[in-house]
C-alpha atoms as a PDB file:
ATOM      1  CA  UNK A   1       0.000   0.000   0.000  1.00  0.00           C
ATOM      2  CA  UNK A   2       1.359   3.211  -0.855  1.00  0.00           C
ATOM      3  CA  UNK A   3       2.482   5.398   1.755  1.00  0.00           C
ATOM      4  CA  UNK A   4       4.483   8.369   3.178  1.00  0.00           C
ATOM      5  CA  UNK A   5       5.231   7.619   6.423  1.00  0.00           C
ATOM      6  CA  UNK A   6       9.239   8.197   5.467  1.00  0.00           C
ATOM      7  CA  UNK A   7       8.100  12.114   4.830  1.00  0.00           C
ATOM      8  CA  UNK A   8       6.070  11.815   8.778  1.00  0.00           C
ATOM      9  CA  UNK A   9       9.282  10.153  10.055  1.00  0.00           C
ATOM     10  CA  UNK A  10      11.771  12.388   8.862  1.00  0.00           C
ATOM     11  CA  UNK A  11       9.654  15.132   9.373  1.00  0.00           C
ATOM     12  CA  UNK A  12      10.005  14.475  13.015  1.00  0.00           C
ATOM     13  CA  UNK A  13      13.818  14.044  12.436  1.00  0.00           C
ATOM     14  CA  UNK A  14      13.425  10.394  13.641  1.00  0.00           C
ATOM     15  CA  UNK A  15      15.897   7.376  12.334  1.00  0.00           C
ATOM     16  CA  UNK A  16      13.928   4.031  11.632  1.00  0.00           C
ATOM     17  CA  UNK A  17      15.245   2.952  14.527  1.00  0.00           C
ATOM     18  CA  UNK A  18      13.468   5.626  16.903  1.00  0.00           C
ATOM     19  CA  UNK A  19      10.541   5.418  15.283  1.00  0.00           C
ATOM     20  CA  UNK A  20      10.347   1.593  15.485  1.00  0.00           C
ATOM     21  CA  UNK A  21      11.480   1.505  19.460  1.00  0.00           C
ATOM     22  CA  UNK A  22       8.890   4.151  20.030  1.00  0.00           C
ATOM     23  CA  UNK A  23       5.930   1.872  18.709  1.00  0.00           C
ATOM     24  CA  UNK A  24       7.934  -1.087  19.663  1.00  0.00           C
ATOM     25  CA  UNK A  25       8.105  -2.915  16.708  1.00  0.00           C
ATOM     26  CA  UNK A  26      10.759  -3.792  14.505  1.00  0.00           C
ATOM     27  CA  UNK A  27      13.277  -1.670  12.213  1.00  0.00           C
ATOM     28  CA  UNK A  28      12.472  -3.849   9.701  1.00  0.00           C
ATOM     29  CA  UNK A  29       9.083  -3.466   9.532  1.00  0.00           C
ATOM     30  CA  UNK A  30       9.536   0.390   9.084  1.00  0.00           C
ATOM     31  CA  UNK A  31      11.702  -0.293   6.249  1.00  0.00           C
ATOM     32  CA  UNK A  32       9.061  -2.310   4.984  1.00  0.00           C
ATOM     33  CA  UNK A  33       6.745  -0.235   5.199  1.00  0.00           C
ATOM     34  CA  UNK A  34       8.367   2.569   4.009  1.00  0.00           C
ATOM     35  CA  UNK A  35       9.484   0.347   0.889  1.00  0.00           C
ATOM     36  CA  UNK A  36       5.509  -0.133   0.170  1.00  0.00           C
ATOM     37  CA  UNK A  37       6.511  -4.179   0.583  1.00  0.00           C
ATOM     38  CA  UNK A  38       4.367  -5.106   3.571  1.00  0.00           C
ATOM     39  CA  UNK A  39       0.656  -3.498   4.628  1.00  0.00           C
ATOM     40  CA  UNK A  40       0.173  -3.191   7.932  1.00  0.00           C
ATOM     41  CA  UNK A  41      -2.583  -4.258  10.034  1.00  0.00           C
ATOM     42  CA  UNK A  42      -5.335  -1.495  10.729  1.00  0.00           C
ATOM     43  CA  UNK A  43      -4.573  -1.586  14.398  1.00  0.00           C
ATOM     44  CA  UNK A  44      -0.801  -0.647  13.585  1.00  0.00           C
ATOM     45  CA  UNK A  45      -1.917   1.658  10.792  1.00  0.00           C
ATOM     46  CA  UNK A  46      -3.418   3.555  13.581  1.00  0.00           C
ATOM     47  CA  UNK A  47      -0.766   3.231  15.936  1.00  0.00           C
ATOM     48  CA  UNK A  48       1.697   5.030  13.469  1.00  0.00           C
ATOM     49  CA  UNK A  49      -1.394   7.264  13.073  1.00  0.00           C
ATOM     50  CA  UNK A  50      -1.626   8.446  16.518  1.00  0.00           C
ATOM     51  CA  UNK A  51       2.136   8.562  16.649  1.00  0.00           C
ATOM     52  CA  UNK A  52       2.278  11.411  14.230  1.00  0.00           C
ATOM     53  CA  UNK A  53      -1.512  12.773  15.479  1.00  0.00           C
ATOM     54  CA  UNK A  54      -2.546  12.514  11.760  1.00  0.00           C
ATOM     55  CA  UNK A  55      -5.345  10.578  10.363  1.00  0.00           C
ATOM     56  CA  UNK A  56      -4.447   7.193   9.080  1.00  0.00           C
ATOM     57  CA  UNK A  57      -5.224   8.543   5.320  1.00  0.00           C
ATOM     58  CA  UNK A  58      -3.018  11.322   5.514  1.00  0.00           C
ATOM     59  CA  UNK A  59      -0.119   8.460   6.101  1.00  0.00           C
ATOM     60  CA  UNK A  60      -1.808   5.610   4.085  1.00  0.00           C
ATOM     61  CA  UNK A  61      -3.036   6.029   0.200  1.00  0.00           C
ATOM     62  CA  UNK A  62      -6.201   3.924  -0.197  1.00  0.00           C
ATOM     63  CA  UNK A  63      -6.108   2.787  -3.792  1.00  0.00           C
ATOM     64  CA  UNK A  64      -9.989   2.322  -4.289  1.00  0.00           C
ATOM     65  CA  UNK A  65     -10.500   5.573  -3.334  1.00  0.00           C
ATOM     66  CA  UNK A  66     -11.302   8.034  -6.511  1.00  0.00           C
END
């Protein structure tokens, strides 16, 4: 699923590293993410959500949407 959580993340001047300790999760699942190669679940997609204090479109693209 496309996304821009890199642009949130380094926004907040946060290494994948920080980001993924702070939701306690793994590094490479932000760089997974980030690389569009794994979706998240909806419960994570709205952990990174409330992370950033965006909506979880604003970080996730939904591709049936016109």
């Amino acid at each position: 699923m496309k996304n821009c959580l890199r642009d949130f993340r380094k926004g907040r001047g946060l290494r994948q590293a920080e980001l993924a300790d702070a939701l306690e999760i793994s590094r490479q699942t932000i760089i997974a993410i980030e690389a569009d190669k794994y979706d998240p679940s909806l419960p994570m997609a709205y952990r990174l959500a409330a992370f950033f204090g965006v909506p979880v479109e604003a970080i996730f693209f939904n591709p049936w949407r016109d």
